[in-house]
C-alpha atoms as a PDB file:
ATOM      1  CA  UNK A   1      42.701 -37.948 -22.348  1.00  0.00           C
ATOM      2  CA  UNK A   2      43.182 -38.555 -18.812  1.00  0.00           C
ATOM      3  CA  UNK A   3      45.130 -41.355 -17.363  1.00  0.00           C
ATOM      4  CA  UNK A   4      43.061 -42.975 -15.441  1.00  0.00           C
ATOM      5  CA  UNK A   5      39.477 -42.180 -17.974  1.00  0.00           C
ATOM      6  CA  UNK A   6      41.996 -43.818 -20.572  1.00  0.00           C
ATOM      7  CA  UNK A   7      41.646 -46.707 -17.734  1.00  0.00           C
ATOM      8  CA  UNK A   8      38.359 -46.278 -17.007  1.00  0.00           C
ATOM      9  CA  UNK A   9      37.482 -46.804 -20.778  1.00  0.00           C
ATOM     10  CA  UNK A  10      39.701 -50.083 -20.898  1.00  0.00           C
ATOM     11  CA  UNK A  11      38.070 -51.520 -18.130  1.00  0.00           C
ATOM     12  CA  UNK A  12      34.628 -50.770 -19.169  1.00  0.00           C
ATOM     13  CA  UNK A  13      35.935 -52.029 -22.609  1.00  0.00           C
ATOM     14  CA  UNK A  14      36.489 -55.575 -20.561  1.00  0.00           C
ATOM     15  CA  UNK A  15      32.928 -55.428 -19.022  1.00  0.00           C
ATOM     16  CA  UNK A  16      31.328 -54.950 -21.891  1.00  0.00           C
ATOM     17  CA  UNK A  17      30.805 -58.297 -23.486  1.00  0.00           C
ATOM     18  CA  UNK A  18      29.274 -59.472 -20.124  1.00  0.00           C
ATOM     19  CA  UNK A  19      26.807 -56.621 -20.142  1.00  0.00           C
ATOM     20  CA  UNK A  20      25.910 -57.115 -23.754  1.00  0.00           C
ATOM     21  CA  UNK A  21      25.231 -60.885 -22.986  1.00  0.00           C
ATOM     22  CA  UNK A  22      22.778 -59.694 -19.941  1.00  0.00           C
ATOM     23  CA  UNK A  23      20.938 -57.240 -21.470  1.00  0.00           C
ATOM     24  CA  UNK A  24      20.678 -59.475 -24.895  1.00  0.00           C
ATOM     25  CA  UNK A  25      19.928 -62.876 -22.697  1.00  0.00           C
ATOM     26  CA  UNK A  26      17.078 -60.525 -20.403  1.00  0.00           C
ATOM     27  CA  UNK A  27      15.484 -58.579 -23.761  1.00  0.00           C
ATOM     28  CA  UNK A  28      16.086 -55.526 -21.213  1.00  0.00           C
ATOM     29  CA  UNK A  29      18.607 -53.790 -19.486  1.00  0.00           C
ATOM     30  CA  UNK A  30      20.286 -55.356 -17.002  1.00  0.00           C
ATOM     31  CA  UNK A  31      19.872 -53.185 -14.644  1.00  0.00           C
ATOM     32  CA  UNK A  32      16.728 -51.300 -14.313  1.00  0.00           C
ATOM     33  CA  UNK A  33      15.048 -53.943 -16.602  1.00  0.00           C
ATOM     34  CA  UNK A  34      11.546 -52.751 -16.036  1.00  0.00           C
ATOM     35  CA  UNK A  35      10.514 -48.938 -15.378  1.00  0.00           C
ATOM     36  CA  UNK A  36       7.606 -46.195 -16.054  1.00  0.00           C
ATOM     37  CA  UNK A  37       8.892 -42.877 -17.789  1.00  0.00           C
ATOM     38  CA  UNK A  38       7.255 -39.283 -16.973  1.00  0.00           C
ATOM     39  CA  UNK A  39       7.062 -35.701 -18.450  1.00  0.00           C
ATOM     40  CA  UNK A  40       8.314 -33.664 -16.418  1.00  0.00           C
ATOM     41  CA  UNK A  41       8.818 -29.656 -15.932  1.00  0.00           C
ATOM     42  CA  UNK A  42      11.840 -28.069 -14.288  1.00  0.00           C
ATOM     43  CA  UNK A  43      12.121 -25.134 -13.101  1.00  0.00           C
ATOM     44  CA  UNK A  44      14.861 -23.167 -12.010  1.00  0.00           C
ATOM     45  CA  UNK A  45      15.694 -22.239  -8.143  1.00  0.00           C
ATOM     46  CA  UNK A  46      18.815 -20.800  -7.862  1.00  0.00           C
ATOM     47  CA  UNK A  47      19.008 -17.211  -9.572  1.00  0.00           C
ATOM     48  CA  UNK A  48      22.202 -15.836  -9.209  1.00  0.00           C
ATOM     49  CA  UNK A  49      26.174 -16.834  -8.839  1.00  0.00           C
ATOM     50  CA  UNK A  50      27.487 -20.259 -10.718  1.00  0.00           C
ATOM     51  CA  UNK A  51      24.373 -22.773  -9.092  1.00  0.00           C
ATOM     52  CA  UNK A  52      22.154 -20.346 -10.945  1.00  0.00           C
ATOM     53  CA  UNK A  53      23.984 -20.804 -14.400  1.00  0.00           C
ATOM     54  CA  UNK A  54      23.438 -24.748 -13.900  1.00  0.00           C
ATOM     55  CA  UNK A  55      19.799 -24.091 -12.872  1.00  0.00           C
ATOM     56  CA  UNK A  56      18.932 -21.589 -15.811  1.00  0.00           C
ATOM     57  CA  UNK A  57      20.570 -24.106 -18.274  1.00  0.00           C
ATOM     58  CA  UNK A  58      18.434 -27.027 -17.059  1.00  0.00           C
ATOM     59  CA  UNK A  59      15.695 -25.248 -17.049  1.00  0.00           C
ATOM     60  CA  UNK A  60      12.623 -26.805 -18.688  1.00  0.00           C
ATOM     61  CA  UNK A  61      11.268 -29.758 -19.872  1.00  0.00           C
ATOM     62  CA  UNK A  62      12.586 -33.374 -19.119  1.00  0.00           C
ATOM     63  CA  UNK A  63      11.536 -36.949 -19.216  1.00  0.00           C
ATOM     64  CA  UNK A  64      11.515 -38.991 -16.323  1.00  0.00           C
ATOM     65  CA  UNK A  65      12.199 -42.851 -15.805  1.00  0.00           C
ATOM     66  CA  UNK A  66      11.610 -44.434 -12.185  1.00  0.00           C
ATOM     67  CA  UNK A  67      12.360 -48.348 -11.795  1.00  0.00           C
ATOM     68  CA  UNK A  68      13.522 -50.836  -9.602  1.00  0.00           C
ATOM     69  CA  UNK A  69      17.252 -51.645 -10.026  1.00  0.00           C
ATOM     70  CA  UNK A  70      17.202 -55.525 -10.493  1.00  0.00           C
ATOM     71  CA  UNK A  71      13.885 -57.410 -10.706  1.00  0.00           C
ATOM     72  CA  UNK A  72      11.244 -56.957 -12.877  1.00  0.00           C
ATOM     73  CA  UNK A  73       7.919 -55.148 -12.280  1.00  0.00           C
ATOM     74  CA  UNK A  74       5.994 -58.279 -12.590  1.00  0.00           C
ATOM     75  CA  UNK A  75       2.516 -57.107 -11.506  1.00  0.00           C
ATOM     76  CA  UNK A  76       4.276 -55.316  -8.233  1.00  0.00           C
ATOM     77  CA  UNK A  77       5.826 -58.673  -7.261  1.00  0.00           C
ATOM     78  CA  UNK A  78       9.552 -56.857  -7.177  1.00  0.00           C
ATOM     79  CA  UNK A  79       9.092 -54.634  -4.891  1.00  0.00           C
ATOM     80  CA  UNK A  80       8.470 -57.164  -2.262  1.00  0.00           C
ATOM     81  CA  UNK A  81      12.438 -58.018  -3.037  1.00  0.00           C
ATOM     82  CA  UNK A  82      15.458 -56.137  -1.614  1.00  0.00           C
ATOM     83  CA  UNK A  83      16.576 -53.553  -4.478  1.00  0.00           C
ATOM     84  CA  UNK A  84      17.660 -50.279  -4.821  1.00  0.00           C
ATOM     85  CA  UNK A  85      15.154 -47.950  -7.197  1.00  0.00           C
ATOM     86  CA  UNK A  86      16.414 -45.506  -9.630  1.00  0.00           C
ATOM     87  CA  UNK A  87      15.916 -42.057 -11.306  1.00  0.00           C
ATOM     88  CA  UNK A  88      17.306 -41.302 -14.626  1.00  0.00           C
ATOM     89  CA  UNK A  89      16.346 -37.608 -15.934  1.00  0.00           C
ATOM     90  CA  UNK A  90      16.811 -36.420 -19.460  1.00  0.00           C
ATOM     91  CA  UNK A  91      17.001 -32.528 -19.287  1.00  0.00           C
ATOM     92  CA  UNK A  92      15.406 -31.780 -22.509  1.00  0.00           C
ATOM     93  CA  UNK A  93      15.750 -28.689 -25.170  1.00  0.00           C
ATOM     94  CA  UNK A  94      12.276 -29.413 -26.515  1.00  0.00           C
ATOM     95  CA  UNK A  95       8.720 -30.354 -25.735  1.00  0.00           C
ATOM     96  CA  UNK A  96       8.486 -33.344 -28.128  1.00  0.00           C
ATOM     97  CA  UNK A  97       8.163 -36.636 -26.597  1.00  0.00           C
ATOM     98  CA  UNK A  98      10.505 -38.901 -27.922  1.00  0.00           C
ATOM     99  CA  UNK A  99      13.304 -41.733 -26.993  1.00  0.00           C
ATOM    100  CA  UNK A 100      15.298 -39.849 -29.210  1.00  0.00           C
ATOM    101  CA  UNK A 101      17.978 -37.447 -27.712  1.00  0.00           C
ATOM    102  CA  UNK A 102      18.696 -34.016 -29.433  1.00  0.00           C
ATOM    103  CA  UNK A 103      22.369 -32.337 -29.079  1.00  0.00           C
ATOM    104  CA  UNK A 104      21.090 -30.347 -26.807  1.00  0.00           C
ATOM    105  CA  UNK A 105      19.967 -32.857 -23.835  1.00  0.00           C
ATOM    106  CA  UNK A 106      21.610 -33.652 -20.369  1.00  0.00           C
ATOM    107  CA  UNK A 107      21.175 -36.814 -18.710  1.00  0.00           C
ATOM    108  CA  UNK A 108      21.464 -37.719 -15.298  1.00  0.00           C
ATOM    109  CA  UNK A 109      20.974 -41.221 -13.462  1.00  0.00           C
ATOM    110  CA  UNK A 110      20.114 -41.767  -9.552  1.00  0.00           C
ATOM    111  CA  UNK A 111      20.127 -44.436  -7.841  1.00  0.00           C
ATOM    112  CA  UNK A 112      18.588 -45.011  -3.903  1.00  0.00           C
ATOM    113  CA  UNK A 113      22.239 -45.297  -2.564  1.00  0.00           C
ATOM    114  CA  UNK A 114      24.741 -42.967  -1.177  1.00  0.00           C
ATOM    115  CA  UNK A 115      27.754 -44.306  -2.861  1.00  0.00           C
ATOM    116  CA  UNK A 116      28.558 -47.652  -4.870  1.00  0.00           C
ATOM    117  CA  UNK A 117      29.787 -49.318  -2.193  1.00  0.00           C
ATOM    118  CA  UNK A 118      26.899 -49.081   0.055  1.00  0.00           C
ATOM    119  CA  UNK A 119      25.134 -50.567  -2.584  1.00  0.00           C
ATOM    120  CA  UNK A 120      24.280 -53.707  -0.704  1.00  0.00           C
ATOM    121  CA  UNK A 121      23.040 -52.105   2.367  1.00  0.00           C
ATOM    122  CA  UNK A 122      20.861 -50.373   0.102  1.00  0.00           C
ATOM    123  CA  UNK A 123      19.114 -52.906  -1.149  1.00  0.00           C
ATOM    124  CA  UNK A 124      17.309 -53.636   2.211  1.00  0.00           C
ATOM    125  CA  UNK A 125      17.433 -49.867   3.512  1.00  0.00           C
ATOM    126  CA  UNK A 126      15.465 -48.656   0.352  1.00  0.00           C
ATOM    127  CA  UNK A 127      12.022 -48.022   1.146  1.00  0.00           C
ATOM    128  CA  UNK A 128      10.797 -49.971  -2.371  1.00  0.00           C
ATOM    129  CA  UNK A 129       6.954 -49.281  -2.436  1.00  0.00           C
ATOM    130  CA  UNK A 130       7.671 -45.536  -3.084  1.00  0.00           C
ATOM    131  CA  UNK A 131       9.456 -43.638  -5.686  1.00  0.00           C
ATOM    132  CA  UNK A 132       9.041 -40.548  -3.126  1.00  0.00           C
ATOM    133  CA  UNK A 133       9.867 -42.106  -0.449  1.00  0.00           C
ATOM    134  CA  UNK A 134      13.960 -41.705  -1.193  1.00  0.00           C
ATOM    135  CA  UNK A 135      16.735 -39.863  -2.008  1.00  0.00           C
ATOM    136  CA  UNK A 136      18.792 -40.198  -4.673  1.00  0.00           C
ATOM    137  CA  UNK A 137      22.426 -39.634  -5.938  1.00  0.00           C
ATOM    138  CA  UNK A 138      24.294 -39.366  -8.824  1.00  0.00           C
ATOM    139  CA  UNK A 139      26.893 -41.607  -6.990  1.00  0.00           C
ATOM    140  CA  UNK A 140      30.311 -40.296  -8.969  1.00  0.00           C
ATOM    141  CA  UNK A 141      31.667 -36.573  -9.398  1.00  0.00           C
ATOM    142  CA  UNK A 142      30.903 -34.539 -13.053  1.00  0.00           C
ATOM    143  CA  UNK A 143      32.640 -31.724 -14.005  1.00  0.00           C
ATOM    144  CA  UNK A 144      30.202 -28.969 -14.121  1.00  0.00           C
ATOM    145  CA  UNK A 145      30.694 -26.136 -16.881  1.00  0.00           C
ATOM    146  CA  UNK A 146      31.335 -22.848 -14.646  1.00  0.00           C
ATOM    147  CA  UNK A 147      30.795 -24.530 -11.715  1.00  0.00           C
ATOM    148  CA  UNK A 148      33.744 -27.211 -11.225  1.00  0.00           C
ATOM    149  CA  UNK A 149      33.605 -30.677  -9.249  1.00  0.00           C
ATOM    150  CA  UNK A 150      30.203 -31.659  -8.170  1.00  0.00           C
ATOM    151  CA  UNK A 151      27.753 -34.085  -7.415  1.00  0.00           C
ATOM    152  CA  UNK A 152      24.608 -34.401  -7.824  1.00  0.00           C
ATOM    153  CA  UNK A 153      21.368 -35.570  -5.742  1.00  0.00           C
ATOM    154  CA  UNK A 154      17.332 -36.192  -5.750  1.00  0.00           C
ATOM    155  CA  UNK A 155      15.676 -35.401  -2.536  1.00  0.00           C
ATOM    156  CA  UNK A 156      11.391 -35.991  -3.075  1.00  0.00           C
ATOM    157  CA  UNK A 157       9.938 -33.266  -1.346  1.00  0.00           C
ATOM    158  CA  UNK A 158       6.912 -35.492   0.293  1.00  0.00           C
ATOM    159  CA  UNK A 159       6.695 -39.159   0.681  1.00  0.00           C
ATOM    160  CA  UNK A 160       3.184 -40.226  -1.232  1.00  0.00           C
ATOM    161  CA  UNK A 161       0.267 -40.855   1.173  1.00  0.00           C
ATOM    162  CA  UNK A 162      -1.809 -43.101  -0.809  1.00  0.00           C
ATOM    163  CA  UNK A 163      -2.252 -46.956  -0.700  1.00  0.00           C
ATOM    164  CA  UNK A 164      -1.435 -48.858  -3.717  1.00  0.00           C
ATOM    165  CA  UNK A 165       2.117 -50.103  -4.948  1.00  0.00           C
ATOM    166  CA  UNK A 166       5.002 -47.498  -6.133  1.00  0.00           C
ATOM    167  CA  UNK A 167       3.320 -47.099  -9.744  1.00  0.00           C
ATOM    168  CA  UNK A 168       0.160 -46.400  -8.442  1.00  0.00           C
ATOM    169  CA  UNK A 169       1.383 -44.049  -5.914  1.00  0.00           C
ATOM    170  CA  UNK A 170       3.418 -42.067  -7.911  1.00  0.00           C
ATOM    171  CA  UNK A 171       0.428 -41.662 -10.668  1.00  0.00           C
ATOM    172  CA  UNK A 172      -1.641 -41.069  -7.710  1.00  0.00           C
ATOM    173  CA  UNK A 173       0.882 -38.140  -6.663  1.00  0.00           C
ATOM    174  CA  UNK A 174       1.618 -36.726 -10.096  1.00  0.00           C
ATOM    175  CA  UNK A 175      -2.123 -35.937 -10.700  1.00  0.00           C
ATOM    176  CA  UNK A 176      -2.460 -34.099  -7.932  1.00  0.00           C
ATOM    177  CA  UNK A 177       0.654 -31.750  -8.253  1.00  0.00           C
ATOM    178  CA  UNK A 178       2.455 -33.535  -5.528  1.00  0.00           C
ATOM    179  CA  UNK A 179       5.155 -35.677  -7.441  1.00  0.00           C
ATOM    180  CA  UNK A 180       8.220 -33.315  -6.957  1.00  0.00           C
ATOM    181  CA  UNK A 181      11.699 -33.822  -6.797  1.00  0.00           C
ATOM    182  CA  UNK A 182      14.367 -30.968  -5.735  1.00  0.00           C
ATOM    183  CA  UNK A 183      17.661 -31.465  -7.410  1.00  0.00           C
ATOM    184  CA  UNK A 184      20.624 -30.146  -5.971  1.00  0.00           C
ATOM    185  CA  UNK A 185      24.598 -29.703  -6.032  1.00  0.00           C
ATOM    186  CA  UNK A 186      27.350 -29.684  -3.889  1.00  0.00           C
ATOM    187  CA  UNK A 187      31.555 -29.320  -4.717  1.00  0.00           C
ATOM    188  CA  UNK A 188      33.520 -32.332  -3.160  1.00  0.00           C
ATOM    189  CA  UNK A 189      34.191 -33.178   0.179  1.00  0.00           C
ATOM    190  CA  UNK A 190      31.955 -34.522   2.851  1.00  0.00           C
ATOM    191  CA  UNK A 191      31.559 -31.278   4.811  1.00  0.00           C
ATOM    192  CA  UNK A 192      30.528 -29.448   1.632  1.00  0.00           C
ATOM    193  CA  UNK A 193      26.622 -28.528   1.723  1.00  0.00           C
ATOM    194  CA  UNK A 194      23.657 -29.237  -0.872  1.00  0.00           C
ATOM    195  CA  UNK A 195      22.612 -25.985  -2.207  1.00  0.00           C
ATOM    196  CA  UNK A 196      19.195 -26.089  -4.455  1.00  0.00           C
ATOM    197  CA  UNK A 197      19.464 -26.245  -7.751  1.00  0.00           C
ATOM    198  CA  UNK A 198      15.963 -26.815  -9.245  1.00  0.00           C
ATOM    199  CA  UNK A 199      12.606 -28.619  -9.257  1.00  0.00           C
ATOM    200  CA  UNK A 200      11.492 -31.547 -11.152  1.00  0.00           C
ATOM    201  CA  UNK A 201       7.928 -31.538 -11.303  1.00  0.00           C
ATOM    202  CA  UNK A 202       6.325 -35.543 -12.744  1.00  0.00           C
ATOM    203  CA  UNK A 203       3.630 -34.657 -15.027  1.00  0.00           C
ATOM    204  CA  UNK A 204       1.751 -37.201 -16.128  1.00  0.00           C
ATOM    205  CA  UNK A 205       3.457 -41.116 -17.601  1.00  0.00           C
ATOM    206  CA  UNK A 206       3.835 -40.941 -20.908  1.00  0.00           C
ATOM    207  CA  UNK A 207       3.968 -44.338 -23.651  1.00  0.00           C
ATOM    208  CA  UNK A 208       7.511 -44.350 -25.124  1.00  0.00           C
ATOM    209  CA  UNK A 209       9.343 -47.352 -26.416  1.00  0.00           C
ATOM    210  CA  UNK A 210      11.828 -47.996 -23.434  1.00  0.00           C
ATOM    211  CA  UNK A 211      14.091 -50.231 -24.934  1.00  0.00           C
ATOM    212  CA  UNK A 212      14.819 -47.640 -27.459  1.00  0.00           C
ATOM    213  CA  UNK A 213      15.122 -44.797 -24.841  1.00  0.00           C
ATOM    214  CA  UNK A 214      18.423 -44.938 -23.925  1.00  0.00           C
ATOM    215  CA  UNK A 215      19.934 -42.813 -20.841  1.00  0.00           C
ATOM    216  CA  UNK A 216      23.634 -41.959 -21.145  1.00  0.00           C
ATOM    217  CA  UNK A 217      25.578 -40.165 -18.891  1.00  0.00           C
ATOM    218  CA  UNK A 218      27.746 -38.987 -21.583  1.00  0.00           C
ATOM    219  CA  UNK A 219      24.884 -37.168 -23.074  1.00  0.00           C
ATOM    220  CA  UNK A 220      26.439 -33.909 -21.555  1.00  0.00           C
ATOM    221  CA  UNK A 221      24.109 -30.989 -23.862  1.00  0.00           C
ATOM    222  CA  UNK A 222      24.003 -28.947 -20.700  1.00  0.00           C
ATOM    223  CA  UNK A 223      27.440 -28.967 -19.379  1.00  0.00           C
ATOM    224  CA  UNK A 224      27.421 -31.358 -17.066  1.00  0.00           C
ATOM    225  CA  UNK A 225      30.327 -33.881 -18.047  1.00  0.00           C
ATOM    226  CA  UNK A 226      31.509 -37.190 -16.303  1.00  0.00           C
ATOM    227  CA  UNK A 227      34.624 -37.655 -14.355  1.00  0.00           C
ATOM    228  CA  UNK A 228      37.015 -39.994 -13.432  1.00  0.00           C
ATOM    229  CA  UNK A 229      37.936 -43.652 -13.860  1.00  0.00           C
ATOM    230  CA  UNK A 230      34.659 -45.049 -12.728  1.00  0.00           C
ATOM    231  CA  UNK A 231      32.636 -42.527 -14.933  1.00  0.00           C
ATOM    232  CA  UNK A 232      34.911 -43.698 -17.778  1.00  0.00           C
ATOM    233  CA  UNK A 233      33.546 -47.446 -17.316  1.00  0.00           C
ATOM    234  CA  UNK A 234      30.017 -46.374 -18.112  1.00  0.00           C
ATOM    235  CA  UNK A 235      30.874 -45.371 -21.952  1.00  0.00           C
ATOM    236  CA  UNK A 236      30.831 -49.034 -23.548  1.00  0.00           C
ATOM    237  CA  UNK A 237      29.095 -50.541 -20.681  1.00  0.00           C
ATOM    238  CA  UNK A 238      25.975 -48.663 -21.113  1.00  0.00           C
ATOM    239  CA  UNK A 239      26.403 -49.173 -24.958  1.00  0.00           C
ATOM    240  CA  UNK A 240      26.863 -52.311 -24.578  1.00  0.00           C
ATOM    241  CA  UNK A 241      23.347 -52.774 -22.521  1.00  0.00           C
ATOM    242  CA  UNK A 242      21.332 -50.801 -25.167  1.00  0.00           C
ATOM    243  CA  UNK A 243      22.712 -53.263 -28.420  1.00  0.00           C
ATOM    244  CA  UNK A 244      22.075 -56.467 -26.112  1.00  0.00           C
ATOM    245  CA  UNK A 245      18.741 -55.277 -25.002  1.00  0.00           C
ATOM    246  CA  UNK A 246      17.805 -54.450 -28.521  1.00  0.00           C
ATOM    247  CA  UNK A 247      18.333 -57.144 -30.256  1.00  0.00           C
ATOM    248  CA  UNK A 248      17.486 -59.332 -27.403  1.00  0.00           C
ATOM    249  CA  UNK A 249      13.791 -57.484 -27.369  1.00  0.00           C
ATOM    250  CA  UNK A 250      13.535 -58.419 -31.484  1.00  0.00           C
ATOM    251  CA  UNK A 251      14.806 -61.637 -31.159  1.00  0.00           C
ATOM    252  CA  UNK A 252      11.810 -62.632 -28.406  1.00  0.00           C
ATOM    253  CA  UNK A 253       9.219 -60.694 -30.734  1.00  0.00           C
ATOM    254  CA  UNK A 254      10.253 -63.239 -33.826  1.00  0.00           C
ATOM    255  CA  UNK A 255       9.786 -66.281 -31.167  1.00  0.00           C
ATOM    256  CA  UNK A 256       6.556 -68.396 -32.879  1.00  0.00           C
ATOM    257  CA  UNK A 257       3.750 -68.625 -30.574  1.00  0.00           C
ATOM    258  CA  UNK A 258       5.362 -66.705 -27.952  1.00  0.00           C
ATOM    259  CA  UNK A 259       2.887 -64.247 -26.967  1.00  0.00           C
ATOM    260  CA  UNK A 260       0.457 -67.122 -27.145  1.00  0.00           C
ATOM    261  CA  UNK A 261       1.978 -69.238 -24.774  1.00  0.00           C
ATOM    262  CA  UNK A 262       2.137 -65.941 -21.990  1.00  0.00           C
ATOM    263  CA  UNK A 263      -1.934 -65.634 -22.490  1.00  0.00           C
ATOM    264  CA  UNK A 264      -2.432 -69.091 -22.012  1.00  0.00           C
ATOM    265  CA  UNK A 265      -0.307 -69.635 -18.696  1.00  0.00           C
ATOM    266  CA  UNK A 266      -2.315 -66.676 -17.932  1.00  0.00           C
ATOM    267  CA  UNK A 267      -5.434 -68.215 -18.427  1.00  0.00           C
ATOM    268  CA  UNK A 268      -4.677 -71.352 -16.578  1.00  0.00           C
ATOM    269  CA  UNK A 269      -3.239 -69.114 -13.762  1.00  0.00           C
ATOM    270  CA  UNK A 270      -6.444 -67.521 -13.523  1.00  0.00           C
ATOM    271  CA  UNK A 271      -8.678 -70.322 -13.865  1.00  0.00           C
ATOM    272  CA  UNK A 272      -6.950 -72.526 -11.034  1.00  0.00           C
ATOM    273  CA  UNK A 273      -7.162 -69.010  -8.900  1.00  0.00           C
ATOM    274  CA  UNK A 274     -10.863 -69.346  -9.395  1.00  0.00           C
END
């Protein structure tokens, strides 16, 4: 191991408990709390050279998440808020449908900001009422089976057109074909260009227990492995979110009366709107 993954790993190590506490206190992640997950299709651009190995492997089907980073959905109410959105694809070695990754899967998370620390100009540069309205990157470098250093980005290859918030949109643009994202690769270095790698086609949303889906960049099925001391971070961070989230989400499911007491603020909401 690596010096500084060996770091990487400590630090996330340190991180962790805070995470856990989040996720467990929020009954969600802590980041991307709330979020609507697609089928999707990919299908392979590049033929030929090393970008063509990494587009034949990925090849196929994959599921699809889309969410804001920090507030909840909320009836459309956070997207009024400054936040970054995200895009976390599962590169998948079968058709089923399931939270459940196979040794075979790749996953790879976006988010609506060039690098980590441009994070918080992000937040109010993001245009938030429309998944494909964005681009989005990987943020931190993989090491690439036959292909070397890389990262990775999401460029939406129309904006939607439609009224409606970004859920609505997106449905909207995924019936009709138009719900495409183009993933592509470059090697490191600022002067090095994007080459095409594939497209990600949104088929239709799909019901799936999110809490139990669980997006890990260590999932690496395809070749596609983090790097770095940042990357290392992410290994008991992101388990760390999935246990707190988990039992956070049973915990608020054994609450007495709970559901009860959402339907009647509900109602009262409603009837003073009357």
């Amino acid at each position: 191991m690596r010096i500084f993954e060996a770091m990487g790993r400590a630090i996330g190590g340190a991180l962790s408990p805070f995470v856990w506490q989040g996720s467990l206190v929020r009954g969600a992640r802590l980041f991307h709390p709330d979020g609507v997950v697609y089928c999707a299709g990919v299908k392979a651009l590049a033929m030929e050279g090393e970008v063509g190995a990494l587009a034949q492997r990925l090849a196929g089907p994959a599921l699809v998440r889309l969410s804001g980073g920090i507030w909840r959905w909320r009836g459309g109410k956070g997207e009024r808020r400054p936040d970054v959105l995200g895009v976390a694809v599962r590169f998948r070695t079968s058709e089923e449908v399931t939270p459940a990754a196979s040794a075979g899967d790749q996953d790879l998370i976006f988010l609506s900001a060039r690098r980590l620390s441009l994070l918080p100009i992000a937040m109010f540069t993001t245009r938030r009422r429309d998944f494909l309205d964005n681009d989005y990157y990987a943020q931190l470098p993989f090491d690439v089976e036959g292909f070397g250093r890389a990262k990775f980005r999401l460029v939406p290859l129309r904006a939607s057109t439609t009224k409606g918030n970004r859920r609505e949109r997106l449905e909207r643009a995924a019936a009709a074909g138009l719900a495409l994202l183009r993933l592509e690769v470059r090697r490191g270095g600022a002067r090095a260009r994007w080459m095409a790698v594939a497209d990600i086609e949104l088929y239709e949303p799909v019901d799936i227990d999110q809490n139990t889906l669980r997006f890990n960049p260590f999932q690496t099925g395809k070749g596609i492995v983090p790097s770095g001391l940042l990357q290392a971070t992410r290994l008991a961070t992101y388990a760390a979110s999935y246990l707190g989230r988990t039992l956070g989400a049973r915990v608020r499911a054994r609450m007495p009366g709970a559901r009860g007491e959402r339907r009647t603020r509900g109602e009262r909401r409603s009837e003073r709107e009357r």
